[in-house]
PDB file of N, CA and C in Angstrom:
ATOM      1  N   UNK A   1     -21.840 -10.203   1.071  1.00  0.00           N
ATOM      2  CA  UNK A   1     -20.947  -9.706   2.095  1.00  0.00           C
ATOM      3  C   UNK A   1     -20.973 -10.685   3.262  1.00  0.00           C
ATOM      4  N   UNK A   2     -19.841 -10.934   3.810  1.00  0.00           N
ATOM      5  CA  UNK A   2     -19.818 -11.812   5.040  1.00  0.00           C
ATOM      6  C   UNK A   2     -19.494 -10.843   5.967  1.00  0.00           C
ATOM      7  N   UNK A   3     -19.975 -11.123   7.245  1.00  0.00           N
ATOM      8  CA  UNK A   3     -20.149 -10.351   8.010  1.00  0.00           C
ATOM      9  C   UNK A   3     -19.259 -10.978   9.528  1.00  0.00           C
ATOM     10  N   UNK A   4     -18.600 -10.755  10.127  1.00  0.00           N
ATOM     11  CA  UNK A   4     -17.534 -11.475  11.004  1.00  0.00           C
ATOM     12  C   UNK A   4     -17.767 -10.802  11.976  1.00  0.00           C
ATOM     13  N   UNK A   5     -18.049 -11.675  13.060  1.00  0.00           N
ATOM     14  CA  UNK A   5     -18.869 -11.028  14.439  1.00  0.00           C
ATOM     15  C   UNK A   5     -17.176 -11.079  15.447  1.00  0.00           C
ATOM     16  N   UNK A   6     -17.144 -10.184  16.135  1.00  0.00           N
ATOM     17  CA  UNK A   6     -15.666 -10.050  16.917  1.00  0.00           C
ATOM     18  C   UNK A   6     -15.736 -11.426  17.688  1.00  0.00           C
ATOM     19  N   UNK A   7     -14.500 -11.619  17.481  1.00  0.00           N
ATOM     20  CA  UNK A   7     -13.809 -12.588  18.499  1.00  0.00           C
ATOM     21  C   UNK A   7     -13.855 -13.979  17.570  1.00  0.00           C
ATOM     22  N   UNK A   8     -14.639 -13.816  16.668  1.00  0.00           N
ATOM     23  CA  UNK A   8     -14.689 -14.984  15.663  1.00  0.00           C
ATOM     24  C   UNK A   8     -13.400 -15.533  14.777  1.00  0.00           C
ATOM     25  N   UNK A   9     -12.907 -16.940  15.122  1.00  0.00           N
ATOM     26  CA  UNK A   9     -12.107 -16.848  14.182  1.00  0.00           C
ATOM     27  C   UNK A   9     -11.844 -17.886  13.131  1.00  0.00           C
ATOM     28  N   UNK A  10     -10.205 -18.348  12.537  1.00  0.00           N
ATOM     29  CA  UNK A  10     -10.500 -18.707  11.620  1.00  0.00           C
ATOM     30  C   UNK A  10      -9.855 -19.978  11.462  1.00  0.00           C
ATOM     31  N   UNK A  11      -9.894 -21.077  10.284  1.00  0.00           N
ATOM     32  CA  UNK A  11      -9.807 -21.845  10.450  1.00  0.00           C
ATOM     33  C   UNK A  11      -7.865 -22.408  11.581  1.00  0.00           C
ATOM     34  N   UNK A  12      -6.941 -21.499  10.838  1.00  0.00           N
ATOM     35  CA  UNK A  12      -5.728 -21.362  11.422  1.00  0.00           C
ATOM     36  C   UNK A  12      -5.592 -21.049  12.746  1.00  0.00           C
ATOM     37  N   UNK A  13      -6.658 -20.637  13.429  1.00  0.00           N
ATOM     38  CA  UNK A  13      -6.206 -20.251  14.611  1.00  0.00           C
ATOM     39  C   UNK A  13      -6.466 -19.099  15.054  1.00  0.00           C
ATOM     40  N   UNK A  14      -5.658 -17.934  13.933  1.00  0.00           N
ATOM     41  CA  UNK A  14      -5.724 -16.427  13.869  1.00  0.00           C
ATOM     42  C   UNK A  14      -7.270 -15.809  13.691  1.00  0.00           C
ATOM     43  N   UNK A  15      -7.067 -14.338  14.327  1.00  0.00           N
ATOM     44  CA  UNK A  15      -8.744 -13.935  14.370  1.00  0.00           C
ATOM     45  C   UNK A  15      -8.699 -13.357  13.366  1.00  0.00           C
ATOM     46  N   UNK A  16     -10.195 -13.374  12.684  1.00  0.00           N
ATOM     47  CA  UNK A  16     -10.532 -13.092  11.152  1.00  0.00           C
ATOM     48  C   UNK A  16     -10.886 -11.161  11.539  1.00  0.00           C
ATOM     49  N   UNK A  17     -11.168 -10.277  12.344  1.00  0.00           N
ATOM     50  CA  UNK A  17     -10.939  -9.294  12.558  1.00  0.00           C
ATOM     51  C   UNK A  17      -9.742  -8.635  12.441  1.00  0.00           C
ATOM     52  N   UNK A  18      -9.333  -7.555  11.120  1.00  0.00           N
ATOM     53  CA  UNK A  18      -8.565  -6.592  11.375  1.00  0.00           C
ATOM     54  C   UNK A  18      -8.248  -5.879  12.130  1.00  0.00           C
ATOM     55  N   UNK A  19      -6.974  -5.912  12.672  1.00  0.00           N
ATOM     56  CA  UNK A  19      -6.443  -5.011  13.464  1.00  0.00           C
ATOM     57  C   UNK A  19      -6.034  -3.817  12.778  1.00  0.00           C
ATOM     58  N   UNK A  20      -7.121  -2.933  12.950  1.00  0.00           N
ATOM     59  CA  UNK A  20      -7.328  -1.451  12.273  1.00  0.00           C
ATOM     60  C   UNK A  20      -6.610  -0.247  13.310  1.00  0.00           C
ATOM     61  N   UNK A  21      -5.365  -0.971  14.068  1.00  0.00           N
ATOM     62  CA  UNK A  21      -5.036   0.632  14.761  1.00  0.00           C
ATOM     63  C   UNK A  21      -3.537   0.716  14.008  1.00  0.00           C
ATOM     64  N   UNK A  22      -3.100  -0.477  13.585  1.00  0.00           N
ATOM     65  CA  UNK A  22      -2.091  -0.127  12.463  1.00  0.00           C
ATOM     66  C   UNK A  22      -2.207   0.519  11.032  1.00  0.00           C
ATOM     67  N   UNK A  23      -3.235   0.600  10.789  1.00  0.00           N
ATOM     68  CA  UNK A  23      -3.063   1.084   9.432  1.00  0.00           C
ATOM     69  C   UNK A  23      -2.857   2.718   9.658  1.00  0.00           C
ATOM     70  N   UNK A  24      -2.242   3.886   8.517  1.00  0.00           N
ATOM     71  CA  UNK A  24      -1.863   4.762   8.891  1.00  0.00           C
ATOM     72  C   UNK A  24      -2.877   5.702   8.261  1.00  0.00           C
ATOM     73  N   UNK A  25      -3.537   6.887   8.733  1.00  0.00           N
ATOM     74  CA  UNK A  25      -3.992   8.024   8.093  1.00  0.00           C
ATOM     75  C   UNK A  25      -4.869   8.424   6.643  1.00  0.00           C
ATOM     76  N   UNK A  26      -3.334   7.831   5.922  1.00  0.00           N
ATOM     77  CA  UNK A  26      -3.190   8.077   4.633  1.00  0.00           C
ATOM     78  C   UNK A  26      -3.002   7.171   3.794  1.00  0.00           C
ATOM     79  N   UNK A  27      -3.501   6.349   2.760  1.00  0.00           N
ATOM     80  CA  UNK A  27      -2.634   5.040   1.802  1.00  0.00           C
ATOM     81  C   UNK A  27      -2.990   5.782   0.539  1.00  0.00           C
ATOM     82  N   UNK A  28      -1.084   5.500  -0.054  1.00  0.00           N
ATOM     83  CA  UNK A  28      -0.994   5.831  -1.388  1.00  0.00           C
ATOM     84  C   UNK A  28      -1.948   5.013  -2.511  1.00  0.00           C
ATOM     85  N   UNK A  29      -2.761   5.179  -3.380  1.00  0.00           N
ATOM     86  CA  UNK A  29      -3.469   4.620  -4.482  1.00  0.00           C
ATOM     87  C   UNK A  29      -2.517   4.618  -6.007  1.00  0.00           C
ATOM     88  N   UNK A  30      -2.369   3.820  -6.331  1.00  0.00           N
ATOM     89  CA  UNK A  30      -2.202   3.509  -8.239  1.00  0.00           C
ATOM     90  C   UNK A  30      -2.701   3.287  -8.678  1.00  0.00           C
ATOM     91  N   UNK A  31      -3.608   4.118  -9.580  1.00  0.00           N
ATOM     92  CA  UNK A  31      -4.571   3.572 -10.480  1.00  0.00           C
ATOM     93  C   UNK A  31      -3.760   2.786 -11.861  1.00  0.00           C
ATOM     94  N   UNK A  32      -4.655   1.922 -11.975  1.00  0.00           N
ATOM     95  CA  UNK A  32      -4.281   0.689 -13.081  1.00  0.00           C
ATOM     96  C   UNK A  32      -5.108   0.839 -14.016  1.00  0.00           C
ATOM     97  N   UNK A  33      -4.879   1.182 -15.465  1.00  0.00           N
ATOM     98  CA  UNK A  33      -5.720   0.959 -16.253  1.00  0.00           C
ATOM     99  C   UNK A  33      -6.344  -0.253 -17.240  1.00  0.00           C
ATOM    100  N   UNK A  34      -7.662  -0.698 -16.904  1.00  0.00           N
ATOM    101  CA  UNK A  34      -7.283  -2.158 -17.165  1.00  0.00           C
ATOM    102  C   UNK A  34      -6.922  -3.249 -16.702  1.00  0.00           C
ATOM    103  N   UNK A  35      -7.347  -3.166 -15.420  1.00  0.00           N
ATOM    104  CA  UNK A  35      -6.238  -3.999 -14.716  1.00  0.00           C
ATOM    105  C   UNK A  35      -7.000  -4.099 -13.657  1.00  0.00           C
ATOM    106  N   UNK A  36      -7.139  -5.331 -12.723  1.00  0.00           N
ATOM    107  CA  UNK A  36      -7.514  -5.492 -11.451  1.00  0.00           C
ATOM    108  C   UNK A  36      -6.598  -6.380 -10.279  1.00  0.00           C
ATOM    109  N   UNK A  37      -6.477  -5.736  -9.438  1.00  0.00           N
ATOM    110  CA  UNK A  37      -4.836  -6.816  -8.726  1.00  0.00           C
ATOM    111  C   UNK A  37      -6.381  -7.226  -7.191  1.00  0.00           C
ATOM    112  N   UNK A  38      -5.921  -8.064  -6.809  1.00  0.00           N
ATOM    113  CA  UNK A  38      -6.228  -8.805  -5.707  1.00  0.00           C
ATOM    114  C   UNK A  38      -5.428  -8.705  -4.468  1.00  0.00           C
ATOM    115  N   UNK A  39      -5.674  -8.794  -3.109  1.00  0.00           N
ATOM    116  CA  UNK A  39      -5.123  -8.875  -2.599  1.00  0.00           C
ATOM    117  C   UNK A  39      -4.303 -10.309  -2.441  1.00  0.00           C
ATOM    118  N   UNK A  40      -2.888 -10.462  -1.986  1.00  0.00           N
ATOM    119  CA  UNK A  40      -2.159 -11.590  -1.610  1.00  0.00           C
ATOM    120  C   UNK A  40      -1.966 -11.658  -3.071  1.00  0.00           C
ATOM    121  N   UNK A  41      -2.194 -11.549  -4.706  1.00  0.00           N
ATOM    122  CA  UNK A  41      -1.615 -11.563  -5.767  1.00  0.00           C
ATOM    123  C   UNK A  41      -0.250 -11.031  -6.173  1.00  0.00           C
ATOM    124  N   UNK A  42       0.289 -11.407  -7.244  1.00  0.00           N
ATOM    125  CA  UNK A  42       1.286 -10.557  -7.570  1.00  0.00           C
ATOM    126  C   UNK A  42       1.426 -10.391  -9.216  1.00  0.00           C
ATOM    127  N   UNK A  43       1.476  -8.798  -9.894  1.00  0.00           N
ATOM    128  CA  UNK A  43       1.910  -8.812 -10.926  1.00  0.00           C
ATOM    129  C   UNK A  43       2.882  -8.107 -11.552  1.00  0.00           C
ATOM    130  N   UNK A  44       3.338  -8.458 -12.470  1.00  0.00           N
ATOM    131  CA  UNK A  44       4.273  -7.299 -13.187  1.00  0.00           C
ATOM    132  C   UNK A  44       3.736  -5.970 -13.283  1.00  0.00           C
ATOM    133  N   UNK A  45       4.417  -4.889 -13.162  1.00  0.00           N
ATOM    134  CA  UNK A  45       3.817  -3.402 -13.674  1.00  0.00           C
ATOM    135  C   UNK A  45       4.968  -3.214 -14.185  1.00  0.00           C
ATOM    136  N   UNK A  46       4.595  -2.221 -15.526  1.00  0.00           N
ATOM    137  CA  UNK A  46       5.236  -1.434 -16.258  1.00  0.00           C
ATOM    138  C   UNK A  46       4.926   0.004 -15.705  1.00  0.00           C
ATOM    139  N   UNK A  47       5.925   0.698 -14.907  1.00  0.00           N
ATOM    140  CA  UNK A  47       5.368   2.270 -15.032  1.00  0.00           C
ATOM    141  C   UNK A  47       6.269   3.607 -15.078  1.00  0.00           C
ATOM    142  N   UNK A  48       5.629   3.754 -16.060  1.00  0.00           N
ATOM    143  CA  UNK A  48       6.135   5.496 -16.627  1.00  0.00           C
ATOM    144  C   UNK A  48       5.749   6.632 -16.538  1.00  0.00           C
ATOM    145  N   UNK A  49       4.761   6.710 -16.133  1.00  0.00           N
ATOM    146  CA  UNK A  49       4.714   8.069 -15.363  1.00  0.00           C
ATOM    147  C   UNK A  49       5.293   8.720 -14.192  1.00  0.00           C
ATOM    148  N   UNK A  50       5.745   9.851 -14.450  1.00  0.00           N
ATOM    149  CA  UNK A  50       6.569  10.817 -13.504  1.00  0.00           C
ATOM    150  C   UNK A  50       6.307  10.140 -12.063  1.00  0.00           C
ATOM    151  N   UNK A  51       4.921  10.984 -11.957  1.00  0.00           N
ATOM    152  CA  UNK A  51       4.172  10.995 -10.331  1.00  0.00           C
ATOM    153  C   UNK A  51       3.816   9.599 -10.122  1.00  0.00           C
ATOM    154  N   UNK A  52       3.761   8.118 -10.655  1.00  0.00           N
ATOM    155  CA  UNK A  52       3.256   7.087 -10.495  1.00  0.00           C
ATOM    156  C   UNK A  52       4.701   6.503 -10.138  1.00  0.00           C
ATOM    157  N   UNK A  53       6.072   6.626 -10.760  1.00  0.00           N
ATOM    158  CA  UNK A  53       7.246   6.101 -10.442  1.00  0.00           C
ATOM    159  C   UNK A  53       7.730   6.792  -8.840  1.00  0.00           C
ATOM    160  N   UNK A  54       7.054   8.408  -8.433  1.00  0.00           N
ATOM    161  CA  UNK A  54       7.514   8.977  -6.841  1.00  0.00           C
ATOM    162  C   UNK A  54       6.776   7.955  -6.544  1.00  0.00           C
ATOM    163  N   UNK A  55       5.030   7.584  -6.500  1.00  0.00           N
ATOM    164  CA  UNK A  55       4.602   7.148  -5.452  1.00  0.00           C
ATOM    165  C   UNK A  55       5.249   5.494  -5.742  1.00  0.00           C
ATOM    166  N   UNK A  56       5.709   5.283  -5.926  1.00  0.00           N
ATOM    167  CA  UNK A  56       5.802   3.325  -6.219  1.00  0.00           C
ATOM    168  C   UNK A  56       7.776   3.820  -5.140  1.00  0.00           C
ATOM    169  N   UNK A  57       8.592   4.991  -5.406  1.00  0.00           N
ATOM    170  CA  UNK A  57       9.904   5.335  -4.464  1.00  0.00           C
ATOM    171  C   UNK A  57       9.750   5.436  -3.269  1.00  0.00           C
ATOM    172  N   UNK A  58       8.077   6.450  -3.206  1.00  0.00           N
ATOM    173  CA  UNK A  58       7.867   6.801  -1.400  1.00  0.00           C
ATOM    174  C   UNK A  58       7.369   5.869  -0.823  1.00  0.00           C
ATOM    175  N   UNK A  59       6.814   4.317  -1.222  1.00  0.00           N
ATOM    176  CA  UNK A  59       6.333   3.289  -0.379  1.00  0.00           C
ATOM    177  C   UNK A  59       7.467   2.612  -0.418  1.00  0.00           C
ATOM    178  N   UNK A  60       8.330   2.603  -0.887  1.00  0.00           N
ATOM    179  CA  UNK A  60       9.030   1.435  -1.111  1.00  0.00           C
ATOM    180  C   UNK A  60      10.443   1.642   0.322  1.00  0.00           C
TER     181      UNK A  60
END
């Protein structure tokens, strides 16, 4: 674990501390079976389930 002391930053310029007053309440989850996504990645999904196709409508 790296550990990032406030005010520390990064090589770009920008501070390596999250700004945690934007995030909201609640974040929708998709479980993947098989599967591990990364952040900043991107992959194809196939999805067919009912309740997995609302939550992929209500973020979007």
């Amino acid at each position: 674990m790296i550990v990032i002391q406030e005010g520390q930053e990064s090589a770009e310029g920008g501070s390596l501390v999250p700004d945690l007053t934007q995030l909201p309440d609640e974040l929708p989850i998709l479980p993947l079976r098989g599967l591990v996504v990364y952040p900043h990645t991107a992959v194809p999904l196939t999805i067919g389930q009912p309740r997995s196709i609302k939550l992929i409508d209500d973020v979007a």
